[in-house]
C-alpha atoms as a PDB file:
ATOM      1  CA  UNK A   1     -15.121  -8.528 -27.526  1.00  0.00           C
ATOM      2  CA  UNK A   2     -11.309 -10.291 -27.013  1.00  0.00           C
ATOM      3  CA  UNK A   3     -10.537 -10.623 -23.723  1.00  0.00           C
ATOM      4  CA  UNK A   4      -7.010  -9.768 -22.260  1.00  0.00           C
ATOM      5  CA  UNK A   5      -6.389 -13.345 -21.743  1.00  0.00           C
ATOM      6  CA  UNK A   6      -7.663 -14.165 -25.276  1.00  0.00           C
ATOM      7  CA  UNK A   7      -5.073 -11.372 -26.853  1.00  0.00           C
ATOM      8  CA  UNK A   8      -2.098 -12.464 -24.791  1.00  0.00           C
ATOM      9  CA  UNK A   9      -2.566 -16.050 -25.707  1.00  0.00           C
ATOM     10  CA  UNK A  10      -2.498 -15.384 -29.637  1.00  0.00           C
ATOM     11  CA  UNK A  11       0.912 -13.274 -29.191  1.00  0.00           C
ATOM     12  CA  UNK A  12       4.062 -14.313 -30.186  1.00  0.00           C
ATOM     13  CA  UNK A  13       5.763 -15.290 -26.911  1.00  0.00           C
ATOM     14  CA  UNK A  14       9.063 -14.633 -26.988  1.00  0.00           C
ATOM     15  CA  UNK A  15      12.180 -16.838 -26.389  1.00  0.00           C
ATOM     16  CA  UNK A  16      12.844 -18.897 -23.814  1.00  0.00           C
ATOM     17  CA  UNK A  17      15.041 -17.283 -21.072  1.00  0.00           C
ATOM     18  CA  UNK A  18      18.920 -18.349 -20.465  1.00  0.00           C
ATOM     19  CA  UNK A  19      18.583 -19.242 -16.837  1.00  0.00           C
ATOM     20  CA  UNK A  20      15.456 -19.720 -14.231  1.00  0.00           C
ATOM     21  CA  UNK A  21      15.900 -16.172 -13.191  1.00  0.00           C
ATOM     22  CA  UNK A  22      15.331 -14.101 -16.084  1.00  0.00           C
ATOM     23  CA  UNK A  23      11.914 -13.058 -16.626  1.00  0.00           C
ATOM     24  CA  UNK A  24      10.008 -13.925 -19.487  1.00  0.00           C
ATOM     25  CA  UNK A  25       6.544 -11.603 -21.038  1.00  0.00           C
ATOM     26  CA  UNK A  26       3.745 -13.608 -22.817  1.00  0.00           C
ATOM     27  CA  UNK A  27       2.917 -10.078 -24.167  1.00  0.00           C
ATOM     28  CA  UNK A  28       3.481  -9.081 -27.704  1.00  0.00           C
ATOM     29  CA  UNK A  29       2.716  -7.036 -30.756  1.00  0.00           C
ATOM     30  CA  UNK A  30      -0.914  -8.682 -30.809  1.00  0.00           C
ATOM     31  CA  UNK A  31      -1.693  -7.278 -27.175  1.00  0.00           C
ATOM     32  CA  UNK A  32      -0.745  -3.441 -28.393  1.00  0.00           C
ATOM     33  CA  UNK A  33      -3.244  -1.275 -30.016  1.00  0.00           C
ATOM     34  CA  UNK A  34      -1.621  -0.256 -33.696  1.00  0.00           C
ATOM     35  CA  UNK A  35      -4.053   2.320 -34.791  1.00  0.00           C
ATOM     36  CA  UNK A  36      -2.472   5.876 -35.140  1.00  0.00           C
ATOM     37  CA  UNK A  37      -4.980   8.921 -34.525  1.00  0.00           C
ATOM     38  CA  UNK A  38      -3.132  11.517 -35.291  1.00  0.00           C
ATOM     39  CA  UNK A  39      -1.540  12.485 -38.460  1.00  0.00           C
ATOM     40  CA  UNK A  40       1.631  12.289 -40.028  1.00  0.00           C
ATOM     41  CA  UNK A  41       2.381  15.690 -40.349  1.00  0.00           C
ATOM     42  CA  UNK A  42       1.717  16.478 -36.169  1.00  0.00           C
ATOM     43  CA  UNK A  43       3.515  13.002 -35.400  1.00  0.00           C
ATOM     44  CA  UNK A  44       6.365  14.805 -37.083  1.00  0.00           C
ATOM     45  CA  UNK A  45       6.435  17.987 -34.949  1.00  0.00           C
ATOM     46  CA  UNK A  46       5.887  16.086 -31.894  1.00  0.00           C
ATOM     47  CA  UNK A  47       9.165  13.978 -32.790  1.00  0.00           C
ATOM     48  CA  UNK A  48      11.133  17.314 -33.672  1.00  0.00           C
ATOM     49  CA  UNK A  49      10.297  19.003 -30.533  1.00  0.00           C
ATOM     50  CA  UNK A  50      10.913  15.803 -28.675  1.00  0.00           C
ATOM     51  CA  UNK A  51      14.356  15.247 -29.974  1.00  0.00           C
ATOM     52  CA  UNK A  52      15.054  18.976 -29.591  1.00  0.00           C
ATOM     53  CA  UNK A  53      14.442  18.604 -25.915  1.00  0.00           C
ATOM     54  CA  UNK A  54      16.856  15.429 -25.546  1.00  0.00           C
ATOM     55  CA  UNK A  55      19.721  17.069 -27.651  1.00  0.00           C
ATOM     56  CA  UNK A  56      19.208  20.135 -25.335  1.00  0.00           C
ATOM     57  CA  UNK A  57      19.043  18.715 -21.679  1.00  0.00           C
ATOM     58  CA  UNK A  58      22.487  17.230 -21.791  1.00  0.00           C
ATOM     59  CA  UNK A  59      23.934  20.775 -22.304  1.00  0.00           C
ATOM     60  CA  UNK A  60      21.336  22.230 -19.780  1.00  0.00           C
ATOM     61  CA  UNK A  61      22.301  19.327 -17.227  1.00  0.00           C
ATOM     62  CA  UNK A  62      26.226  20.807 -17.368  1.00  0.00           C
ATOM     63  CA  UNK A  63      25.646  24.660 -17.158  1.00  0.00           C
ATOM     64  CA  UNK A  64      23.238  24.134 -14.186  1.00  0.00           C
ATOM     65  CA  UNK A  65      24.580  23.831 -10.755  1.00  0.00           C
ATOM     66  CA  UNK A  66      24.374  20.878  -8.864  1.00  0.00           C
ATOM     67  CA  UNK A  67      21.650  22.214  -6.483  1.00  0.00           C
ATOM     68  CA  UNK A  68      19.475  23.262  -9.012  1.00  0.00           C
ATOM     69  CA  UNK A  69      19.678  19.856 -11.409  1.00  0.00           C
ATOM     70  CA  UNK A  70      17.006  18.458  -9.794  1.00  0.00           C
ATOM     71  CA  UNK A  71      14.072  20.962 -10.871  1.00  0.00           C
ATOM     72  CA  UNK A  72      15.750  21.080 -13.840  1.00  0.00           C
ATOM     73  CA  UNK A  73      15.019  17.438 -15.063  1.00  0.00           C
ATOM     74  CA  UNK A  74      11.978  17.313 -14.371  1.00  0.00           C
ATOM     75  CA  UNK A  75      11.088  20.291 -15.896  1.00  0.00           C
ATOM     76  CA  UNK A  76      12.815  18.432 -18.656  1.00  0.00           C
ATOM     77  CA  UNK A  77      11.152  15.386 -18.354  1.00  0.00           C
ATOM     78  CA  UNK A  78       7.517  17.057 -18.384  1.00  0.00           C
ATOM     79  CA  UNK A  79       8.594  18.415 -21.156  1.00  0.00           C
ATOM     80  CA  UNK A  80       9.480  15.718 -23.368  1.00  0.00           C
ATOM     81  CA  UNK A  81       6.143  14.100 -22.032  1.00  0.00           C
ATOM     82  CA  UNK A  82       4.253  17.101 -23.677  1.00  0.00           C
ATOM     83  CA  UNK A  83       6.212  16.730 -26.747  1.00  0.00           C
ATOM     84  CA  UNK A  84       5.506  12.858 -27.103  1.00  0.00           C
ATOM     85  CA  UNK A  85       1.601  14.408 -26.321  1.00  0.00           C
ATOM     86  CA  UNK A  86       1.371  12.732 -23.108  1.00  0.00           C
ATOM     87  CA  UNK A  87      -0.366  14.066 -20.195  1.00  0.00           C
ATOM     88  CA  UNK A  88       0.895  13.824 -16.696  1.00  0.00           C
ATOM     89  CA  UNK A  89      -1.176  12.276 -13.624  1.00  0.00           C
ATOM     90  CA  UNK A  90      -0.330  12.227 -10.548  1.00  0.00           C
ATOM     91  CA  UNK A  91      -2.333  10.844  -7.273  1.00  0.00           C
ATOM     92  CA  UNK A  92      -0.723  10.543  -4.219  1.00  0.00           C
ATOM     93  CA  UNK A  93      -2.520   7.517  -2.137  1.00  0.00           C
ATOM     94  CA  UNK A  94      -0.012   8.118   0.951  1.00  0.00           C
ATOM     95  CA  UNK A  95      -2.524  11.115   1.803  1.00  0.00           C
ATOM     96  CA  UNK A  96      -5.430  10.084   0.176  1.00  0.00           C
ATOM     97  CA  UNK A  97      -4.996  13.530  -2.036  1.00  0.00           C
ATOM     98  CA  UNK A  98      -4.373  13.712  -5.838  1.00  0.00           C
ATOM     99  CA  UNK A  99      -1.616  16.376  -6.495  1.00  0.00           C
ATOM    100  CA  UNK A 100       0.700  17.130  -9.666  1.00  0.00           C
ATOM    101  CA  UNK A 101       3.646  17.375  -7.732  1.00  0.00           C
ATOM    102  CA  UNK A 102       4.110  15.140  -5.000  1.00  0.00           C
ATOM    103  CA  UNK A 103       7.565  13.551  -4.406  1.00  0.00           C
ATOM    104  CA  UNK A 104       9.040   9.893  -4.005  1.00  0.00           C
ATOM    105  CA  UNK A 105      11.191  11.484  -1.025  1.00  0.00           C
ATOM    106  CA  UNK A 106      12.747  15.153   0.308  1.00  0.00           C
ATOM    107  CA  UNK A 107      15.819  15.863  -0.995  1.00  0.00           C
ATOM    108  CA  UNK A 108      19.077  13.289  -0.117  1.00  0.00           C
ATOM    109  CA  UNK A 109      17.011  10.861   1.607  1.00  0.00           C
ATOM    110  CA  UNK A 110      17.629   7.712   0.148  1.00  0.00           C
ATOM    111  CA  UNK A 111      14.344   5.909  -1.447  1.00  0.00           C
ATOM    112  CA  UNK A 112      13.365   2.368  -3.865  1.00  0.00           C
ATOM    113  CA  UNK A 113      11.251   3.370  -6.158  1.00  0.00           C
ATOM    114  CA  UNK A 114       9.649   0.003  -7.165  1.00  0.00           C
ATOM    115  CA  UNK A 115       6.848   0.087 -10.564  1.00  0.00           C
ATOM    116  CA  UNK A 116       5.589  -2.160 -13.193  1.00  0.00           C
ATOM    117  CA  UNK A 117       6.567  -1.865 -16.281  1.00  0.00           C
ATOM    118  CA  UNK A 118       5.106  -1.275 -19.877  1.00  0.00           C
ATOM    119  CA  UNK A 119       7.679   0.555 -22.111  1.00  0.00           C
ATOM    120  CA  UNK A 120      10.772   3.147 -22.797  1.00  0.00           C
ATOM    121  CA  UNK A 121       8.156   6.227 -21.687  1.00  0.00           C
ATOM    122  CA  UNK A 122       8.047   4.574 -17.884  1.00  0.00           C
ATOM    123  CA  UNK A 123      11.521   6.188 -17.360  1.00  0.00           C
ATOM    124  CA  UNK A 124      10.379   9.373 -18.517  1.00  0.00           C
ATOM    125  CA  UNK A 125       6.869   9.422 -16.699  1.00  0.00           C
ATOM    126  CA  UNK A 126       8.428   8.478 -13.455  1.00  0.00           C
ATOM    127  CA  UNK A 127      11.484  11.426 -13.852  1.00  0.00           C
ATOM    128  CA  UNK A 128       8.137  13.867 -14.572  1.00  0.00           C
ATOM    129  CA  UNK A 129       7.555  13.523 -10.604  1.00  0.00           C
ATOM    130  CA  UNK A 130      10.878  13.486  -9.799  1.00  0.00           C
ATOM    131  CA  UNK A 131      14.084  13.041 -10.546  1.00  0.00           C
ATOM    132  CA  UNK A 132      15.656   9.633  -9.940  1.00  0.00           C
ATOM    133  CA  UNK A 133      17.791   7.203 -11.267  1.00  0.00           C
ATOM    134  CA  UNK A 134      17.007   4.042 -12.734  1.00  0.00           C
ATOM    135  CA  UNK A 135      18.123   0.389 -12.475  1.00  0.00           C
ATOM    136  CA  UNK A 136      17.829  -0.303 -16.877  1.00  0.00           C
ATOM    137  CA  UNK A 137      18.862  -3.367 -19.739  1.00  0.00           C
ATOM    138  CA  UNK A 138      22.388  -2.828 -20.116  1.00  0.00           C
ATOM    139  CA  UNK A 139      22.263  -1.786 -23.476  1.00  0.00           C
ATOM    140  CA  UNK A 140      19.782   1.271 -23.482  1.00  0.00           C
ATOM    141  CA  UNK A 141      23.205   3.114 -22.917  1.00  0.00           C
ATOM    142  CA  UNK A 142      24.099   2.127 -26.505  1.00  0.00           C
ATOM    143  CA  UNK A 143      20.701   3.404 -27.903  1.00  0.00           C
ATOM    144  CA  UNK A 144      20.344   6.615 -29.771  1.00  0.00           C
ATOM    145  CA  UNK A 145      20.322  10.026 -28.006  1.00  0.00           C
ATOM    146  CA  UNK A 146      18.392   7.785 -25.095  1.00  0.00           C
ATOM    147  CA  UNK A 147      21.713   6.358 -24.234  1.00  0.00           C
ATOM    148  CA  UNK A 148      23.353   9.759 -23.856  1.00  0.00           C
ATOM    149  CA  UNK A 149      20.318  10.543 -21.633  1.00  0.00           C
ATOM    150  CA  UNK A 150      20.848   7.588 -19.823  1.00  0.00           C
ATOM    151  CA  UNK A 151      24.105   8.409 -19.115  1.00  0.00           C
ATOM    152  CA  UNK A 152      23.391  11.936 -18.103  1.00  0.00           C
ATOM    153  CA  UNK A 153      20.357  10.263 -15.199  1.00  0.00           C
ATOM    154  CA  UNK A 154      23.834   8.067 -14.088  1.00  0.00           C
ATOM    155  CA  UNK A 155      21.515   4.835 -14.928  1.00  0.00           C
ATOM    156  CA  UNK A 156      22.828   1.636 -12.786  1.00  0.00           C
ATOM    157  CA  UNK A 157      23.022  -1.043 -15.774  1.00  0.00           C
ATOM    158  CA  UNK A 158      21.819  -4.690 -15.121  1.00  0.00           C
ATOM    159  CA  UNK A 159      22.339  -7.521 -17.830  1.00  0.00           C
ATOM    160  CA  UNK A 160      19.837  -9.717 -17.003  1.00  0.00           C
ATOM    161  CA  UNK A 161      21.410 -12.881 -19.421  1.00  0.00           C
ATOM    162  CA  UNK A 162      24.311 -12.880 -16.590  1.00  0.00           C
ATOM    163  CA  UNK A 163      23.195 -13.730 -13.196  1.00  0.00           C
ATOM    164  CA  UNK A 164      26.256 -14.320 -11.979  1.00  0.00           C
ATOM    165  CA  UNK A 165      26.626 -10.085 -12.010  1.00  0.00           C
ATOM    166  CA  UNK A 166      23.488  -9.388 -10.097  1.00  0.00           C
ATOM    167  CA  UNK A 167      25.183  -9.010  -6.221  1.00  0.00           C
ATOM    168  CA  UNK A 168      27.420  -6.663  -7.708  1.00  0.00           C
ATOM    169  CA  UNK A 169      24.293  -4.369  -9.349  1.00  0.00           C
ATOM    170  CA  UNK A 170      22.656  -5.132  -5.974  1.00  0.00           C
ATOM    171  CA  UNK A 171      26.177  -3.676  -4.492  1.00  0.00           C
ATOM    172  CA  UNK A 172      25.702  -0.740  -6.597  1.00  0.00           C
ATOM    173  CA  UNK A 173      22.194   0.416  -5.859  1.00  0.00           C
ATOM    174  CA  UNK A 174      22.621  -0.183  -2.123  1.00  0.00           C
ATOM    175  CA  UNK A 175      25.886   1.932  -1.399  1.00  0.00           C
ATOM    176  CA  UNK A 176      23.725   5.147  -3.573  1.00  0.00           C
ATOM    177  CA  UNK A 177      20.447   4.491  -1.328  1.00  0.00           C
ATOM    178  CA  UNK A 178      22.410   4.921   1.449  1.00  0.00           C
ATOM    179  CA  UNK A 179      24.242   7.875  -0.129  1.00  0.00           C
ATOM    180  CA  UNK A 180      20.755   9.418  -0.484  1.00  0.00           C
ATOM    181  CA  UNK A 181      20.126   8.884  -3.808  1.00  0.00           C
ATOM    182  CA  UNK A 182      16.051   7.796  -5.357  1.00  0.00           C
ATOM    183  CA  UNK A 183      16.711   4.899  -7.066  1.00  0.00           C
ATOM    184  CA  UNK A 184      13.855   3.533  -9.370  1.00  0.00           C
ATOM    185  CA  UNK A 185      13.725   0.276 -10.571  1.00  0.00           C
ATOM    186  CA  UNK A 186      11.274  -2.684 -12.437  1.00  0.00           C
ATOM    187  CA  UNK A 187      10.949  -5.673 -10.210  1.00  0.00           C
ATOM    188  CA  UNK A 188       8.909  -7.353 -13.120  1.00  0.00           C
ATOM    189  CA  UNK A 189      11.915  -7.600 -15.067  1.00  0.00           C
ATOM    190  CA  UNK A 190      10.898  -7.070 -18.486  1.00  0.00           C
ATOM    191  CA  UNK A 191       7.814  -5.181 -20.231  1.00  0.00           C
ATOM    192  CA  UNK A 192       3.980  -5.885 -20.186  1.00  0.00           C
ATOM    193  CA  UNK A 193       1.423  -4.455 -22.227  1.00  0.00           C
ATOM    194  CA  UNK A 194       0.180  -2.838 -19.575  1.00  0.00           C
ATOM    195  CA  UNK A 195      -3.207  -4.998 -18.981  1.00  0.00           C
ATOM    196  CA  UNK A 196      -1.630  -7.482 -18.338  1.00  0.00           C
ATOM    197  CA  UNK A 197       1.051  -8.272 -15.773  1.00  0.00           C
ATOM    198  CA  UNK A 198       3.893 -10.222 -13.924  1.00  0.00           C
ATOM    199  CA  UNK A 199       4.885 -10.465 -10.810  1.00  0.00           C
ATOM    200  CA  UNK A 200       7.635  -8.676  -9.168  1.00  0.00           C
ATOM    201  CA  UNK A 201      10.856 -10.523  -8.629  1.00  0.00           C
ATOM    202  CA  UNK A 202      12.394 -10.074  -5.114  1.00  0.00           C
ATOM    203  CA  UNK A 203      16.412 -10.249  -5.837  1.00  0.00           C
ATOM    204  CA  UNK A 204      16.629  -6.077  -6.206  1.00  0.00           C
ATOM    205  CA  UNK A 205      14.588  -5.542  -3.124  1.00  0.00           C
ATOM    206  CA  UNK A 206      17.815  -7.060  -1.466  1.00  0.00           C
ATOM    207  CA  UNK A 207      19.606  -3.503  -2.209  1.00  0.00           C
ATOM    208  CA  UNK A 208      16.567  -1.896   0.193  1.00  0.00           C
ATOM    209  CA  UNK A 209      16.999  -4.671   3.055  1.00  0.00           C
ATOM    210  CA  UNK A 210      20.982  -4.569   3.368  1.00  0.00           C
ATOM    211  CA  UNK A 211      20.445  -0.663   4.163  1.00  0.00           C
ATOM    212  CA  UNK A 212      17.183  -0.602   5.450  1.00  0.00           C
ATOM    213  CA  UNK A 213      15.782   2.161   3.159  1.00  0.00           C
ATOM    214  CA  UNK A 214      12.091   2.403   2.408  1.00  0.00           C
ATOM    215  CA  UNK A 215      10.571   1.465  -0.847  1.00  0.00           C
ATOM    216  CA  UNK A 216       7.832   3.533  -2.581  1.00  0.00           C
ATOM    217  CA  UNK A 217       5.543   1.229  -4.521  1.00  0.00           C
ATOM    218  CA  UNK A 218       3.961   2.921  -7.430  1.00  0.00           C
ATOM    219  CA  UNK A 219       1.028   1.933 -10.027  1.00  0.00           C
ATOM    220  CA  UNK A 220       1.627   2.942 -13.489  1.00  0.00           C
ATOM    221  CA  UNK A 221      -1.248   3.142 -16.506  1.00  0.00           C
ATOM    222  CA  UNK A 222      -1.748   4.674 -19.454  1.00  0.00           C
ATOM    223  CA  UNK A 223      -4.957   5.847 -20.144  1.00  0.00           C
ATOM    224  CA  UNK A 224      -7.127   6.701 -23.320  1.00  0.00           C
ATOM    225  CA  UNK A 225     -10.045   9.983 -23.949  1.00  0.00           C
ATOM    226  CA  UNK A 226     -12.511   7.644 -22.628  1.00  0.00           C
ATOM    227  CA  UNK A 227      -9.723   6.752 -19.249  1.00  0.00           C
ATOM    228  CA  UNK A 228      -9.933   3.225 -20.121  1.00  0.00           C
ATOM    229  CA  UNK A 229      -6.314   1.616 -20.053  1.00  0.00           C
ATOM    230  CA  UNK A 230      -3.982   1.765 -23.391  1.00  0.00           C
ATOM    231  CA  UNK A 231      -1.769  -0.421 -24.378  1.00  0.00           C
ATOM    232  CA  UNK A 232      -0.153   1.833 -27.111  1.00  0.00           C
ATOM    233  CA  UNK A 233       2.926   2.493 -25.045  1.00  0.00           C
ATOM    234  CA  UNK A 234       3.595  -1.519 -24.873  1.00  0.00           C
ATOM    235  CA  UNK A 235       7.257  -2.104 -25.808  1.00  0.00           C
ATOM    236  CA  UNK A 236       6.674  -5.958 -25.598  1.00  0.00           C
ATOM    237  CA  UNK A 237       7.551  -9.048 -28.479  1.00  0.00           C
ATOM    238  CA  UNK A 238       9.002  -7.964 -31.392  1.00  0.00           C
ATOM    239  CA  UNK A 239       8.358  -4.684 -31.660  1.00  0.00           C
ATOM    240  CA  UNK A 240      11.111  -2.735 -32.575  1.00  0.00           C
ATOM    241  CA  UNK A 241      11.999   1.148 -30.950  1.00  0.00           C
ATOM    242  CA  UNK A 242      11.325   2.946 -34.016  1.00  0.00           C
ATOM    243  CA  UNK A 243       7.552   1.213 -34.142  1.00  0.00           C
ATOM    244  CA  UNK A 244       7.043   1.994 -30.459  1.00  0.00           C
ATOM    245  CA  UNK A 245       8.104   5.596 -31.118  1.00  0.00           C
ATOM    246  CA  UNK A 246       5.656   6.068 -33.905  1.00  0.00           C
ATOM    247  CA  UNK A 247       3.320   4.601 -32.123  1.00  0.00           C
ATOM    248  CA  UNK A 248       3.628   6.810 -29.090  1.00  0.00           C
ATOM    249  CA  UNK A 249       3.690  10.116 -30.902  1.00  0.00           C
ATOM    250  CA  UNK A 250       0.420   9.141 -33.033  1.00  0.00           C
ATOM    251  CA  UNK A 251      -1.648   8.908 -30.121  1.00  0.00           C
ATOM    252  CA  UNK A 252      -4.319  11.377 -29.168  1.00  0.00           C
ATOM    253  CA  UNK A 253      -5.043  12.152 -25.616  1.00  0.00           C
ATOM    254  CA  UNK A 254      -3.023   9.535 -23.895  1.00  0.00           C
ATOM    255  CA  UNK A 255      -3.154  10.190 -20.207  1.00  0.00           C
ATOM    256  CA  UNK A 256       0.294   8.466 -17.934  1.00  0.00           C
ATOM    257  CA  UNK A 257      -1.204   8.071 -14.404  1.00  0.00           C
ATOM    258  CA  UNK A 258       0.778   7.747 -11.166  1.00  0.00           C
ATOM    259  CA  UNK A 259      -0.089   6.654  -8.141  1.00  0.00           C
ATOM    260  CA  UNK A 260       1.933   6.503  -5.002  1.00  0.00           C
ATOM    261  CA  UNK A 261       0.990   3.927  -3.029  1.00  0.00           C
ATOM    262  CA  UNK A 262       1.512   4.062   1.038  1.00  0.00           C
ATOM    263  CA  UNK A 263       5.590   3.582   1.925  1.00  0.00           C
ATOM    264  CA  UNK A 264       6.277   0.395   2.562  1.00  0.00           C
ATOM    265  CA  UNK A 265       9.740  -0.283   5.055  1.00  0.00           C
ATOM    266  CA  UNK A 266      12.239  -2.433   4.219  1.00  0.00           C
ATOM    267  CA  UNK A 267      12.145  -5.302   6.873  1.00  0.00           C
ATOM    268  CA  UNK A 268      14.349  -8.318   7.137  1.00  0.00           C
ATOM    269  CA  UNK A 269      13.021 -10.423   4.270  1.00  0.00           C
ATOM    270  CA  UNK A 270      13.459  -9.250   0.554  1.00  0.00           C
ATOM    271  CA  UNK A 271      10.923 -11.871  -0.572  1.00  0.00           C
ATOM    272  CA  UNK A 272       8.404 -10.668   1.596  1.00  0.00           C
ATOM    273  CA  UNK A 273       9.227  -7.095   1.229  1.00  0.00           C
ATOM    274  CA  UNK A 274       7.943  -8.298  -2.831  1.00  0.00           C
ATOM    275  CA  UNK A 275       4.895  -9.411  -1.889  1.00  0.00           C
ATOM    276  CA  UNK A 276       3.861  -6.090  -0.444  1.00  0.00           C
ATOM    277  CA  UNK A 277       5.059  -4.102  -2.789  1.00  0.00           C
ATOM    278  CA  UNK A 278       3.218  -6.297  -5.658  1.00  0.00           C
ATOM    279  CA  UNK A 279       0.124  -6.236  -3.255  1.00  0.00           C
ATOM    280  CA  UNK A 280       0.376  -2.249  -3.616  1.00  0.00           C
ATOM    281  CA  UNK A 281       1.140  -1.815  -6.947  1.00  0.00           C
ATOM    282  CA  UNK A 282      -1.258  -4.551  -7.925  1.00  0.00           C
ATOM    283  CA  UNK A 283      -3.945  -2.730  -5.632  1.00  0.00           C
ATOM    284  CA  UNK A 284      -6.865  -1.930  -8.431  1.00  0.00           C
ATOM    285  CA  UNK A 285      -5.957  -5.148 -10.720  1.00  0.00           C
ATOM    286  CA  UNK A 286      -6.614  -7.349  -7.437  1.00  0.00           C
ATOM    287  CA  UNK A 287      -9.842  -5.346  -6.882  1.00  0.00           C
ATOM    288  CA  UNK A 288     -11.270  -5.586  -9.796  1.00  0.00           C
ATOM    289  CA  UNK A 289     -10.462  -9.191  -9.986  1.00  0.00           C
ATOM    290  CA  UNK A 290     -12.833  -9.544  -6.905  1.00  0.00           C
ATOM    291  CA  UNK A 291     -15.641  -7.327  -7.872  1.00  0.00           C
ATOM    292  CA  UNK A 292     -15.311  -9.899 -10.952  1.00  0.00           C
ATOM    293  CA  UNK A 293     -15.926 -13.075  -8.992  1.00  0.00           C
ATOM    294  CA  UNK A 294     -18.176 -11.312  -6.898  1.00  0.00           C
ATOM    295  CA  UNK A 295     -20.298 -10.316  -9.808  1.00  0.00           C
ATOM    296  CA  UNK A 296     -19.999 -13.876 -11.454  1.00  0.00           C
ATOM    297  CA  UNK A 297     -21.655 -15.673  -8.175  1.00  0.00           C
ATOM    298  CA  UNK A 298     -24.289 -12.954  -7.863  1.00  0.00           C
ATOM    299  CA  UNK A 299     -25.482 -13.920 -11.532  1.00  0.00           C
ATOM    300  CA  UNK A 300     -25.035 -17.677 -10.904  1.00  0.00           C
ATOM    301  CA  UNK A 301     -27.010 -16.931  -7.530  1.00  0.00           C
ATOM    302  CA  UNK A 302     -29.578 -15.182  -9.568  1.00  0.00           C
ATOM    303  CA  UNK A 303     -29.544 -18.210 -11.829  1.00  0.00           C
ATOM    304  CA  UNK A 304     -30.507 -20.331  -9.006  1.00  0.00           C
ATOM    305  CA  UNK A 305     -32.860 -18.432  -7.416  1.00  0.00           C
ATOM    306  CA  UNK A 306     -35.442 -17.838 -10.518  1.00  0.00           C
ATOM    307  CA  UNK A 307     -35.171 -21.551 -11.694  1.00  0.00           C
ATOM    308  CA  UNK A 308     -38.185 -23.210 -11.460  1.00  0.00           C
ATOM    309  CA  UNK A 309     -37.932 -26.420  -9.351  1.00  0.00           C
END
């Protein structure tokens, strides 16, 4: 069977990056599984009720009152998950309980929301718990319907080709955690296929030190019928956003999982403040890693022990 390694090494990496900074994803169209399961016919009522839902919510969002806009989006949002056929899990580690409803924070308390990330659906998986809004590429306002969306969620745009404007997106995102507003963001920078992974940049994390407001790691995965990890969702290489869409809404029993790790507090140092954050999110990858080389020295133990002398 390919390994992960094996698959990322055969896809097309992409360009090089404009300056240090930028992140760059070894992941492409060769790491994402292409085979549809569902047919063409379903795919299509899946996309019409999806699109339904995102022409509606911008009305919804201006005919509800303030106080209740919350409830309403993610209503939304859970809904445009069930139209894309995506189920919803959510386990909250912060009480060692699994729940479908727990929340980032309580209402106007100011919060980082900090995940990896693997395509366009992260945004809507992550409003599905609750409502935030998201640090995004500068020019998924410009995208169709999504941009008006984006718009509507009051998305903080970062272009990450110009480093020169990241203190003033760091600016930004600071002066609405300290407002109270749940701010979610990637700290990888760019998209994975979701096996495999990068590590989480510390410059954003700056926002949560300058006001001291806690960040909420979380570990996103998608996962097939069998609840072995999918890469379907992957929005990596070349793959374009009609492709991924297609993709998405031909799957069969694709399962989003969330899991809220423990809080971590913002300290004094934003690199640091990283590294835990990427130690919690990365919680099950770094296990399994171990049990790995664990299990590799028990069979070269083994090895040893039966060889005749």
């Amino acid at each position: 069977m390919e390994t992960v390694a094996q698959r990322v090494d055969r896809a097309p990496v992409q360009a090089a990056a404009p300056h240090a900074w930028m992140p760059v994803s070894p992941c492409g169209t060769g790491c994402v599984q292409q085979r549809p399961e569902i047919g063409v016919a379903r795919a299509g009522l899946r996309a019409a009720g999806a699109v339904s839902v995102l022409l509606a919510y911008p009305f919804v969002h201006l005919v509800t009152p303030p106080s209740r806009r919350s409830g309403v989006q993610r209503r939304f949002a859970r809904t445009l998950l069930h139209a894309c056929g995506i189920r919803l899990r959510v386990v909250d580690r912060r009480t060692g309980a699994a729940a479908i409803g727990p929340r980032y924070a309580a209402p106007g308390t100011g919060v980082l929301v900090a995940c990896g990330h693997i395509g366009w659906t992260d945004i809507v998986v992550l409003a599905s718990v609750q409502p935030l809004a998201f640090v995004a590429r500068a020019d998924l306002i410009d995208w169709p319907v999504l941009g008006t969306l984006a718009r509507v969620m009051r998305v903080i745009p970062i272009e990450r080709e110009r480093l020169r404007r990241l203190p003033e997106v760091i600016e930004r995102v600071g002066h609405r955690l300290a407002a109270g507003e749940r701010i979610g963001f990637f700290p990888e920078g760019t998209t994975w296929c979701g096996r495999a992974y990068g590590s989480l940049r510390p410059a954003l994390f700056q926002a949560a030190v300058d006001t001291a407001t806690p960040v909420q790691p979380v570990r996103l995965r998608y996962l097939d019928a069998h609840g072995n990890r999918s890469t379907l969702p992957g929005f990596v290489g070349d793959d374009t956003l009609v492709g991924s869409i297609v993709r998405v809404l031909r799957t069969r029993n694709l399962t989003a999982e969330v899991v809220l790790a423990p809080v971590e507090q913002a300290g004094a140092d934003r690199k640091e403040l990283a590294r835990r954050c990427e130690r919690a999110v990365r919680a099950e990858e770094l296990s399994d890693a171990a049990h790995a080389v664990l299990a590799a020295a028990g069979r070269q133990l083994t090895k040893v022990a039966v060889t005749p002398v």
